[in-house]
PDB file of N, CA and C in Angstrom:
ATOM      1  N   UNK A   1    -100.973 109.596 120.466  1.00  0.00           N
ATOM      2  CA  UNK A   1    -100.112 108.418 120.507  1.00  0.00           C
ATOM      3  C   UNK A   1     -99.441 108.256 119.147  1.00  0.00           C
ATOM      4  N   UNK A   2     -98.264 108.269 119.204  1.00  0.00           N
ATOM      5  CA  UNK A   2     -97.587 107.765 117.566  1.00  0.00           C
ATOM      6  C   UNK A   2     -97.914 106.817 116.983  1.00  0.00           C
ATOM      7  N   UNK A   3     -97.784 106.515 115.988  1.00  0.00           N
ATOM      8  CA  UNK A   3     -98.183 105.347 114.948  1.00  0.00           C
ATOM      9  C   UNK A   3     -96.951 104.253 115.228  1.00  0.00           C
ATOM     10  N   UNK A   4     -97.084 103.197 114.941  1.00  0.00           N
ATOM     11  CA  UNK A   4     -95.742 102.518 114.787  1.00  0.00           C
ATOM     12  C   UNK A   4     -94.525 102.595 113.514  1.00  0.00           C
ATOM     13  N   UNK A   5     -95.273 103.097 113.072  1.00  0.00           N
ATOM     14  CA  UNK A   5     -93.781 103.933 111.843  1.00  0.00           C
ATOM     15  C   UNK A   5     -93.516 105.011 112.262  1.00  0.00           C
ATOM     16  N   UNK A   6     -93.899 105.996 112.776  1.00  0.00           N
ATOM     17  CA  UNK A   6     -93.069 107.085 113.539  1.00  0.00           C
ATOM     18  C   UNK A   6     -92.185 106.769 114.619  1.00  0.00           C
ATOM     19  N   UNK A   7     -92.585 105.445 115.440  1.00  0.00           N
ATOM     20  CA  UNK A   7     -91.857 104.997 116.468  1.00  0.00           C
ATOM     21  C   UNK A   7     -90.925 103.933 116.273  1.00  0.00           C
ATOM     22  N   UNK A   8     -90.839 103.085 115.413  1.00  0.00           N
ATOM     23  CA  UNK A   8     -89.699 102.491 114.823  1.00  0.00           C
ATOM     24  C   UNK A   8     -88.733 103.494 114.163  1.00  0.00           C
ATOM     25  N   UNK A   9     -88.954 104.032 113.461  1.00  0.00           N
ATOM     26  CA  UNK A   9     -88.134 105.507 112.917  1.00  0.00           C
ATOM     27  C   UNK A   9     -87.475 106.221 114.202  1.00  0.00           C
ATOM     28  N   UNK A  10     -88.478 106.438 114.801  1.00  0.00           N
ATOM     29  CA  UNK A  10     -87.280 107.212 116.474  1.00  0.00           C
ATOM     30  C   UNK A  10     -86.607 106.225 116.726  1.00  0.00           C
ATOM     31  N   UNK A  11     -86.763 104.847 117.200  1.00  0.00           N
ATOM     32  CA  UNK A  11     -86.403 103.875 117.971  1.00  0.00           C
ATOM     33  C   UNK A  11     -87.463 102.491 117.932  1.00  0.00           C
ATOM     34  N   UNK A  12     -86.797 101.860 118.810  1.00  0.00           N
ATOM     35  CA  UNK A  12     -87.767 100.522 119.304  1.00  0.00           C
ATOM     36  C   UNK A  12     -89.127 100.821 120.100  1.00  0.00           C
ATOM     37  N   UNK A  13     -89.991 101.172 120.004  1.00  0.00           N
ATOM     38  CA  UNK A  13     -91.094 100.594 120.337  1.00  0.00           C
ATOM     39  C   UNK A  13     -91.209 100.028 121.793  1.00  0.00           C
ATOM     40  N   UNK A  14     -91.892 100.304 123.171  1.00  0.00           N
ATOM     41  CA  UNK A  14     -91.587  99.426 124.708  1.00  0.00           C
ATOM     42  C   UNK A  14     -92.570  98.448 124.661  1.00  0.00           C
ATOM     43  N   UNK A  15     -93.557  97.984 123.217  1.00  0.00           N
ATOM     44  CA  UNK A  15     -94.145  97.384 123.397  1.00  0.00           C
ATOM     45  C   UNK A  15     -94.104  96.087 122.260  1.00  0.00           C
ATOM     46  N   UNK A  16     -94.942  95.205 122.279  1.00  0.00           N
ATOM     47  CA  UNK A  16     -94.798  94.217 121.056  1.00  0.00           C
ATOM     48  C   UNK A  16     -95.667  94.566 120.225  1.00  0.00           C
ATOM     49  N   UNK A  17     -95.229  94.556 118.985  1.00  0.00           N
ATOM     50  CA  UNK A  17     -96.423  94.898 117.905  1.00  0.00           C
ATOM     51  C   UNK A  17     -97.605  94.189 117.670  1.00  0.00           C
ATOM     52  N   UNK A  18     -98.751  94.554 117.051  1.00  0.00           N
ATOM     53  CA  UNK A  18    -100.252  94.154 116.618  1.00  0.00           C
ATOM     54  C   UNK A  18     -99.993  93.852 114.932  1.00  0.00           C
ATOM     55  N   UNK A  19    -100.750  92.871 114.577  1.00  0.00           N
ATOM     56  CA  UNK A  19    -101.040  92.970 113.362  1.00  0.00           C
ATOM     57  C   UNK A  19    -101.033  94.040 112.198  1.00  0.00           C
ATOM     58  N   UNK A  20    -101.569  94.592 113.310  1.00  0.00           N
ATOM     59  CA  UNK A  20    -102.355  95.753 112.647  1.00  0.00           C
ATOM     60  C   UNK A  20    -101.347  97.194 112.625  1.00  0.00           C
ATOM     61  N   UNK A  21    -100.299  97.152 113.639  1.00  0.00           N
ATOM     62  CA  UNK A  21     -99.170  97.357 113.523  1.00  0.00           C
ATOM     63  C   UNK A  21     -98.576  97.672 112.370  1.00  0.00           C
ATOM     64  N   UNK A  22     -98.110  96.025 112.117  1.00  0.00           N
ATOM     65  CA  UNK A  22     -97.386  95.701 111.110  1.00  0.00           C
ATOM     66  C   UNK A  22     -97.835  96.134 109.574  1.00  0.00           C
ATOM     67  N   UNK A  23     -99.255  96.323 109.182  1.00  0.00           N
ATOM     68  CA  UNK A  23    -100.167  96.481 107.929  1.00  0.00           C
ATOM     69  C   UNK A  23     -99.961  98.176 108.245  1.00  0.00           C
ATOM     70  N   UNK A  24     -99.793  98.998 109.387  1.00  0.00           N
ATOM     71  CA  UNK A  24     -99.557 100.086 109.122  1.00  0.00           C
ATOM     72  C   UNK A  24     -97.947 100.676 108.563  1.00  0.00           C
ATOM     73  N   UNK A  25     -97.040  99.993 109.380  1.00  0.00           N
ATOM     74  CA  UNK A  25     -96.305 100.335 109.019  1.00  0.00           C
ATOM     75  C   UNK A  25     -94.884 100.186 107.928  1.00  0.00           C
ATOM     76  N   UNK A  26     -95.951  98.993 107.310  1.00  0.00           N
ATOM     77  CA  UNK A  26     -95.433  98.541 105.794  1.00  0.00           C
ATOM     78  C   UNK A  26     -96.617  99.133 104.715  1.00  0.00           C
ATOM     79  N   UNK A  27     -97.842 100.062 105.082  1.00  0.00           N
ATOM     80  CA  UNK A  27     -98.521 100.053 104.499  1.00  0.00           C
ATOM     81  C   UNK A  27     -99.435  98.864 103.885  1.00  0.00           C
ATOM     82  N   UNK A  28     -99.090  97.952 103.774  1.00  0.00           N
ATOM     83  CA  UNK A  28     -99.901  96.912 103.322  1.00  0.00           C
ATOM     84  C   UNK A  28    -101.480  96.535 103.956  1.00  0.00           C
ATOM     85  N   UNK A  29    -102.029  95.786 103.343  1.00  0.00           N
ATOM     86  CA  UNK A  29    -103.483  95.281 104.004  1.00  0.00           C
ATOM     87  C   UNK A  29    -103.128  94.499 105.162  1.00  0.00           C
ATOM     88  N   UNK A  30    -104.134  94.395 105.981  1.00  0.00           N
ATOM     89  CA  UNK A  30    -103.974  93.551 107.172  1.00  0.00           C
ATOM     90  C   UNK A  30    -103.777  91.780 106.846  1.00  0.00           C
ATOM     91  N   UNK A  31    -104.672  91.906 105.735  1.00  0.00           N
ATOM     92  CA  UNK A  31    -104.736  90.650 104.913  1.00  0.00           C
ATOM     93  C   UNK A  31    -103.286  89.853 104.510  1.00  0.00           C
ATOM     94  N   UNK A  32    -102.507  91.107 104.051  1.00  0.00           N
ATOM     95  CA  UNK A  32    -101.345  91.092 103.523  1.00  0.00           C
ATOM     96  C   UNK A  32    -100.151  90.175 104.724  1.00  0.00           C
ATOM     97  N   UNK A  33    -100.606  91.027 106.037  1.00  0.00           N
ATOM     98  CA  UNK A  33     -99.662  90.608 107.006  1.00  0.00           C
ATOM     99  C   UNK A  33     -99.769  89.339 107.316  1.00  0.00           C
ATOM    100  N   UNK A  34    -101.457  88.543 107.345  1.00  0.00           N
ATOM    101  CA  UNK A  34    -100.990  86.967 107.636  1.00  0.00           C
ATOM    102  C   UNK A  34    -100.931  86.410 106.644  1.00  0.00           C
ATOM    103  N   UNK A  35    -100.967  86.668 105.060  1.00  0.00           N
ATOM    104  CA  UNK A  35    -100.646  85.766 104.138  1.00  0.00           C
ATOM    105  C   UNK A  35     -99.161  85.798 104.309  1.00  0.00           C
ATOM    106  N   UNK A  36     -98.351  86.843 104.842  1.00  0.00           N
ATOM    107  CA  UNK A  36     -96.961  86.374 104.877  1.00  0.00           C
ATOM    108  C   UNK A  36     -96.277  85.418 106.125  1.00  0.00           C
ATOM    109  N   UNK A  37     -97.413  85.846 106.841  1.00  0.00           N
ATOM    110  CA  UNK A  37     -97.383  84.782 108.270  1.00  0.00           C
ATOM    111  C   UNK A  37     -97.711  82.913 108.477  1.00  0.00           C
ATOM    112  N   UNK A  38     -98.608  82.671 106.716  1.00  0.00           N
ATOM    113  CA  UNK A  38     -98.885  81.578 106.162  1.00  0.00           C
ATOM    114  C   UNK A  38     -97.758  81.449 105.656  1.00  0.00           C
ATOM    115  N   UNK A  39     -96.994  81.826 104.510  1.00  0.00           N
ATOM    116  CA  UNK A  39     -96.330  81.478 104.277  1.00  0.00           C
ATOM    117  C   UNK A  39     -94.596  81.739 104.063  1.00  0.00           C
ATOM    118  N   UNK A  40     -94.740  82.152 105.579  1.00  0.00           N
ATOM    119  CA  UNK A  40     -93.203  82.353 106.342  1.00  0.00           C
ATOM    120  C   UNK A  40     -92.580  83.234 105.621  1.00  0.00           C
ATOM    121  N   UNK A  41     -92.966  84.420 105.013  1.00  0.00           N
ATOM    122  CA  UNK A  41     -91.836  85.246 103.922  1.00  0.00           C
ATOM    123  C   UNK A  41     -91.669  86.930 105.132  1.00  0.00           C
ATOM    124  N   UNK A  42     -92.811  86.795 105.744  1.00  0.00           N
ATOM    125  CA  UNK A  42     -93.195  88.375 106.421  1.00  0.00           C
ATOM    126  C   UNK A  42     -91.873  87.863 107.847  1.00  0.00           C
ATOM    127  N   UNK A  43     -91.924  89.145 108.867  1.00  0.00           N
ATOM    128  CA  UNK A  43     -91.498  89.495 109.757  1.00  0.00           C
ATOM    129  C   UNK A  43     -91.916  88.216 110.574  1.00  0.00           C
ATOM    130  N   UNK A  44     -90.975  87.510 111.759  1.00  0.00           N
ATOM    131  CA  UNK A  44     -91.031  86.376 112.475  1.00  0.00           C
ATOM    132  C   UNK A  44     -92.412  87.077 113.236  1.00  0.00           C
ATOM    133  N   UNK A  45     -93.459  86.768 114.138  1.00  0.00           N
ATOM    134  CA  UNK A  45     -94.409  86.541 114.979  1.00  0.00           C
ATOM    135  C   UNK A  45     -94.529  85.577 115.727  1.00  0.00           C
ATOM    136  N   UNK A  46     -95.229  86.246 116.909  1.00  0.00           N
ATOM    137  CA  UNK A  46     -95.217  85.131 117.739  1.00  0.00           C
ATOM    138  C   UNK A  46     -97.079  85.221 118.398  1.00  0.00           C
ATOM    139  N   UNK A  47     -96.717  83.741 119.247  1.00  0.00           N
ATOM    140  CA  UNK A  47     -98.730  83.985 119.592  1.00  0.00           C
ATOM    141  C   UNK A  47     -98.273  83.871 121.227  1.00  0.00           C
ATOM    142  N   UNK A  48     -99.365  84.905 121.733  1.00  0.00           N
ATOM    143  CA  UNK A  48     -99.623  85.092 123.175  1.00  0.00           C
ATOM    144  C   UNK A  48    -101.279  85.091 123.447  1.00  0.00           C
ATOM    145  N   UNK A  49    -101.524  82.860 123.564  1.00  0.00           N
ATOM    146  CA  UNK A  49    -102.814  82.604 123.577  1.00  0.00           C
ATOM    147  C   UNK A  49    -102.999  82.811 121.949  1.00  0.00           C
ATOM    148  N   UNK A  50    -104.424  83.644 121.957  1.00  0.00           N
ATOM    149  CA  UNK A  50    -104.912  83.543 120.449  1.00  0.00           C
ATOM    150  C   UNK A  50    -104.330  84.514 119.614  1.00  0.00           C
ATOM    151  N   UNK A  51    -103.603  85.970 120.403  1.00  0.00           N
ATOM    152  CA  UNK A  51    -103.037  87.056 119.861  1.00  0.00           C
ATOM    153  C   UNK A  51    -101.819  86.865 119.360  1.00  0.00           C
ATOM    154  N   UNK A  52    -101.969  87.186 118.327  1.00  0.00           N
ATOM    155  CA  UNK A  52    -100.370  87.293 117.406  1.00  0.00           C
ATOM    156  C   UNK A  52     -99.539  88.546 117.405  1.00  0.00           C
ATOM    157  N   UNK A  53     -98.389  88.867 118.089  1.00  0.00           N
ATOM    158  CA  UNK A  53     -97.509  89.954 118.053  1.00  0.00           C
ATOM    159  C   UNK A  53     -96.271  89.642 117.759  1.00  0.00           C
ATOM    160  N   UNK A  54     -95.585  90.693 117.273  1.00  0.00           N
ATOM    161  CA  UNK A  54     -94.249  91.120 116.902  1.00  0.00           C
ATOM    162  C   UNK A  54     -93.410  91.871 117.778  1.00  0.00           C
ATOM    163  N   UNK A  55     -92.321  91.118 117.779  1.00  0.00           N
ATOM    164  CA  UNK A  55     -91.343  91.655 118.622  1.00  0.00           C
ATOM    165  C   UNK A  55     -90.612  93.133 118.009  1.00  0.00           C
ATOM    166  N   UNK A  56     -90.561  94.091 118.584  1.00  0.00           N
ATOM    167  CA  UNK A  56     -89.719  95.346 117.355  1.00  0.00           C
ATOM    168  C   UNK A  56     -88.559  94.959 116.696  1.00  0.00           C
ATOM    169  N   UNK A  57     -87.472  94.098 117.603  1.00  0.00           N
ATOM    170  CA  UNK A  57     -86.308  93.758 117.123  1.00  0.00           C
ATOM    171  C   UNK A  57     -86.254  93.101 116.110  1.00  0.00           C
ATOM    172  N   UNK A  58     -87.110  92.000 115.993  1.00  0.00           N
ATOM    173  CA  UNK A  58     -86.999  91.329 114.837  1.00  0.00           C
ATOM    174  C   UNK A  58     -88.058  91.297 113.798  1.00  0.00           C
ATOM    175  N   UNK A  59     -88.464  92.386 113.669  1.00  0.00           N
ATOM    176  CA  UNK A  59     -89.046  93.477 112.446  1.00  0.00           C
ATOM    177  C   UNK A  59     -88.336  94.259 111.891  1.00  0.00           C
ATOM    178  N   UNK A  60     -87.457  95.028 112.707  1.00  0.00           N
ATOM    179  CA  UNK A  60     -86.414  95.986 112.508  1.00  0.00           C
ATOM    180  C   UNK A  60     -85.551  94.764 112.145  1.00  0.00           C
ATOM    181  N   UNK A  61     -84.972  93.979 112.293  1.00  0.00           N
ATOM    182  CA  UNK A  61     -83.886  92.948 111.648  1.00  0.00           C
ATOM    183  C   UNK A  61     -84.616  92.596 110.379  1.00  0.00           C
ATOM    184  N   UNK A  62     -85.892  92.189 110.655  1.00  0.00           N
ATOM    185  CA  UNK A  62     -86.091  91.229 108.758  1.00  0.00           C
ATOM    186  C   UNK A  62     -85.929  92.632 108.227  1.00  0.00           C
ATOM    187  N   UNK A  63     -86.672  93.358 108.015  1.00  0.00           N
ATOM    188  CA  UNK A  63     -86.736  94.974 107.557  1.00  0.00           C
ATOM    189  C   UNK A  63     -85.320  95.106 106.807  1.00  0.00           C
ATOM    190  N   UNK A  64     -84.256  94.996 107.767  1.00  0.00           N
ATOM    191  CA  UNK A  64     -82.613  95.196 106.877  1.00  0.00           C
ATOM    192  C   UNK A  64     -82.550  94.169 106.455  1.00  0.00           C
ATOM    193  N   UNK A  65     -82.443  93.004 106.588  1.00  0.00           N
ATOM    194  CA  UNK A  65     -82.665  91.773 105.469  1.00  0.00           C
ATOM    195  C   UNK A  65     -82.867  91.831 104.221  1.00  0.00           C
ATOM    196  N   UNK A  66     -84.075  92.327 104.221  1.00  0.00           N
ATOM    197  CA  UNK A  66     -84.465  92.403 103.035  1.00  0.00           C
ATOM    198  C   UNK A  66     -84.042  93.168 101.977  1.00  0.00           C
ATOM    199  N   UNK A  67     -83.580  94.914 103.093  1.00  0.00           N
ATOM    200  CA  UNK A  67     -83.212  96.206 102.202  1.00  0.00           C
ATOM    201  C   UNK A  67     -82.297  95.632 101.648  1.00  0.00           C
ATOM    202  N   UNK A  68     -81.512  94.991 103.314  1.00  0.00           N
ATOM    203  CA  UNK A  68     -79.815  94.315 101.939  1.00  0.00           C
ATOM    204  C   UNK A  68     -80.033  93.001 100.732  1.00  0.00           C
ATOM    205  N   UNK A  69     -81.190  92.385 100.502  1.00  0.00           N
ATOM    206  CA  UNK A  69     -80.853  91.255  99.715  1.00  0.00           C
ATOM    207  C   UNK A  69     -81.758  92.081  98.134  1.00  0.00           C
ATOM    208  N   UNK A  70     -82.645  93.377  98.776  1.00  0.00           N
ATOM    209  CA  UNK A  70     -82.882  93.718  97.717  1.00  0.00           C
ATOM    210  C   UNK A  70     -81.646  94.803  97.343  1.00  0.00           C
ATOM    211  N   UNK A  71     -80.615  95.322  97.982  1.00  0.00           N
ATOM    212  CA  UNK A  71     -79.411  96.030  97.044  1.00  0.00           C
ATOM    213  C   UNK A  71     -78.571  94.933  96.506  1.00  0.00           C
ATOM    214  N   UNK A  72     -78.566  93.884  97.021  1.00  0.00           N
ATOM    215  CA  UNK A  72     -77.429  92.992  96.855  1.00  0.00           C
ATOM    216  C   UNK A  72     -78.216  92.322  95.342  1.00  0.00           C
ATOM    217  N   UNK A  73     -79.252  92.135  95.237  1.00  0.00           N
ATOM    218  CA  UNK A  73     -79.804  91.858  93.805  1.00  0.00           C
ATOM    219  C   UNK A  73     -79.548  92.774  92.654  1.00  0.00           C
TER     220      UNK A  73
END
């Protein structure tokens, strides 16, 4: 099964992302992913019940966001 950085790199993903997802394919700690989820700076999430997932689209959108506000700096 691909990782989710090999599969954002091909394309979108047919599924919604995991946490754990997201800590892979920014590299970061898992830890990392809900301190940005505390304080609203990471990729939008959403909750289904107690599970928290990510939509691909708007991972792949903050993702260029950012690339552009960090060239535009």
């Amino acid at each position: 099964m691909p990782s989710a950085t090999t599969t954002l790199r091909a394309g979108l993903p047919d599924r919604y992302l995991t946490p754990d997802d997201i800590a892979d394919l920014f590299g970061v700690p898992l830890e990392t992913v809900y301190q940005w989820r505390k304080k609203r700076t990471g990729p939008p999430g959403f909750r289904v019940g107690k599970h928290l997932r990510y939509d691909p689209a708007a991972v792949k959108a903050w993702t260029a966001e950012r690339m552009s506000a960090d060239l535009a700096a």
